[in-house]
Protein backbone atom coordinates (compact mmCIF):
# COMPACT_ATOMS: atom_id res chain seq x y z
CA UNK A 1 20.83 20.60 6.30
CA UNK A 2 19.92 20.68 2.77
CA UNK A 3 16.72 17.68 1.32
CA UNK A 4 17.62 15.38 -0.87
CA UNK A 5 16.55 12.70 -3.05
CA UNK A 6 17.76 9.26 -3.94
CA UNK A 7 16.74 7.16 -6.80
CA UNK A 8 18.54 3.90 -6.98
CA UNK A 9 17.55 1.24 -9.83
CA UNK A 10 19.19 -2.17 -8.82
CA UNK A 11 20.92 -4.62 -11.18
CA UNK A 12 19.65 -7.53 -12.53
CA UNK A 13 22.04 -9.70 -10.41
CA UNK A 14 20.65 -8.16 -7.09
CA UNK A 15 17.15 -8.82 -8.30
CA UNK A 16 18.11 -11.97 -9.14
CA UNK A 17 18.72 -12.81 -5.38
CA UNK A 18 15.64 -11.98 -3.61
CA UNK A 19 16.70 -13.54 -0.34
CA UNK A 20 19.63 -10.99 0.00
CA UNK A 21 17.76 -8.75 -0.70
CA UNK A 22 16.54 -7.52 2.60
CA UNK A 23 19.86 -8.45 4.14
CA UNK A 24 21.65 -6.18 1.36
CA UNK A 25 19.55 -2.94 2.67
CA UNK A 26 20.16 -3.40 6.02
CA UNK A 27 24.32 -3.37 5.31
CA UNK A 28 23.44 -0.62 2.81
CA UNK A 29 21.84 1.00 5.78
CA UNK A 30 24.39 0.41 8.29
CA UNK A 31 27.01 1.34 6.18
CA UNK A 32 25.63 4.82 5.35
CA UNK A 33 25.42 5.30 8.85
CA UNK A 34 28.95 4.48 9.59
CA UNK A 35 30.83 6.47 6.46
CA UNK A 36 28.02 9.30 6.60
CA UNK A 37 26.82 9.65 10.03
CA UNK A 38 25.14 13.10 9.44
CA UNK A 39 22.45 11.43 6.65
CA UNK A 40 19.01 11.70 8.78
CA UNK A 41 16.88 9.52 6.59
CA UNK A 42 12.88 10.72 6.45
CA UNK A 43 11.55 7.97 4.04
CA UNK A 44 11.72 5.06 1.97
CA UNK A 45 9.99 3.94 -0.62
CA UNK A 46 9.16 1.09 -3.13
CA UNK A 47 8.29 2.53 -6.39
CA UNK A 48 7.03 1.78 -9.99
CA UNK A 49 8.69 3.15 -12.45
CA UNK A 50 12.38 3.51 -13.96
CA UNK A 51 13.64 2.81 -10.19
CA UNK A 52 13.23 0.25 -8.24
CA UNK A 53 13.37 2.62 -5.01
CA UNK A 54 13.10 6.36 -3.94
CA UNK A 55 14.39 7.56 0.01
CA UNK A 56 14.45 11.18 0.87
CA UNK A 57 17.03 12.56 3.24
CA UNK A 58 18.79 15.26 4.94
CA UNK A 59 22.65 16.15 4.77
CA UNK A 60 24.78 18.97 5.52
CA UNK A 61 26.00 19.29 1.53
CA UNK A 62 26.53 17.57 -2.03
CA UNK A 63 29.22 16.10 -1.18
CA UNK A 64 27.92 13.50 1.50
CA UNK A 65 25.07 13.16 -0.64
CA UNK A 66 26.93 11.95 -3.53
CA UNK A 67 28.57 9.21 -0.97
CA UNK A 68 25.04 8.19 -0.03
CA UNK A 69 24.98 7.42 -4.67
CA UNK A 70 28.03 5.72 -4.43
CA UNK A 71 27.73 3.96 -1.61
CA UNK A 72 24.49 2.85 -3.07
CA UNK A 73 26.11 1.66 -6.32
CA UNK A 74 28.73 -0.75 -4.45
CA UNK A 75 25.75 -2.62 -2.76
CA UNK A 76 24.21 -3.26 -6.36
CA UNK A 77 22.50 -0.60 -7.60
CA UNK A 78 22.58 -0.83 -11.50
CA UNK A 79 21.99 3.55 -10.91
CA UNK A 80 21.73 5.81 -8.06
CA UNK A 81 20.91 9.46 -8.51
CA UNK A 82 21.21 12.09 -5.50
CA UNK A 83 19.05 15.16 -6.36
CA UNK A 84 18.62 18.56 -4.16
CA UNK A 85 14.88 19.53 -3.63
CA UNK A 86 14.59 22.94 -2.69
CA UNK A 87 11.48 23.65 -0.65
CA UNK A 88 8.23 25.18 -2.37
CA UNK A 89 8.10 28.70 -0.31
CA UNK A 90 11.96 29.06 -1.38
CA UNK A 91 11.39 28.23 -4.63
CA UNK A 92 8.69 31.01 -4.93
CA UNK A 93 10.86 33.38 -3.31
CA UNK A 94 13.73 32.92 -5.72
CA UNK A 95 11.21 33.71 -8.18
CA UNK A 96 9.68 36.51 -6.61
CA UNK A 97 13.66 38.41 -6.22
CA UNK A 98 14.54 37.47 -10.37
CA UNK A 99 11.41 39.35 -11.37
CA UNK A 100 11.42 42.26 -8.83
């Protein structure tokens, strides 16, 4: 399972509604769970910033992790960006076999 992260910005309208708010992550929640049931969630944040939020998880490839972006953007995310992070140690390591 590869890391990623998620960076979702929400709309105006969906700020707009505070009450749904909470109500609106826990279908956005369920609904990951049902269409991508390999996405093991670590985290979730609140964050300051360009986005509104920022949740890192684990799934087996890009593909599911684009669903996780899209399936973000139908429950009102104005943007949603899936991005790989690669581990520090493997990072070094692909650094160490370019200049060797």
């Amino acid at each position: 399972m590869s890391t990623y992260i998620l960076v979702t910005k929400l709309s105006s309208e969906s700020l707009g509604n505070l009450d749904g708010i909470e109500e609106n992550g826990t279908k956005w929640k369920r609904t990951i769970e049902e269409k991508c049931p390999e996405v093991r969630f670590i985290c979730h944040y609140s964050i300051l910033g360009p986005y509104d939020f920022l949740s890192i998880f684990e799934a087996p490839n890009e593909q599911v992790a684009s669903k996780v972006s899209l399936i973000s953007m139908s429950f009102g995310a104005q943007k949603a960006e899936s991005w790989i992070a690669i581990p520090y140690h493997d990072f070094i390591m692909q650094i160490r076999d370019l200049t060797e």
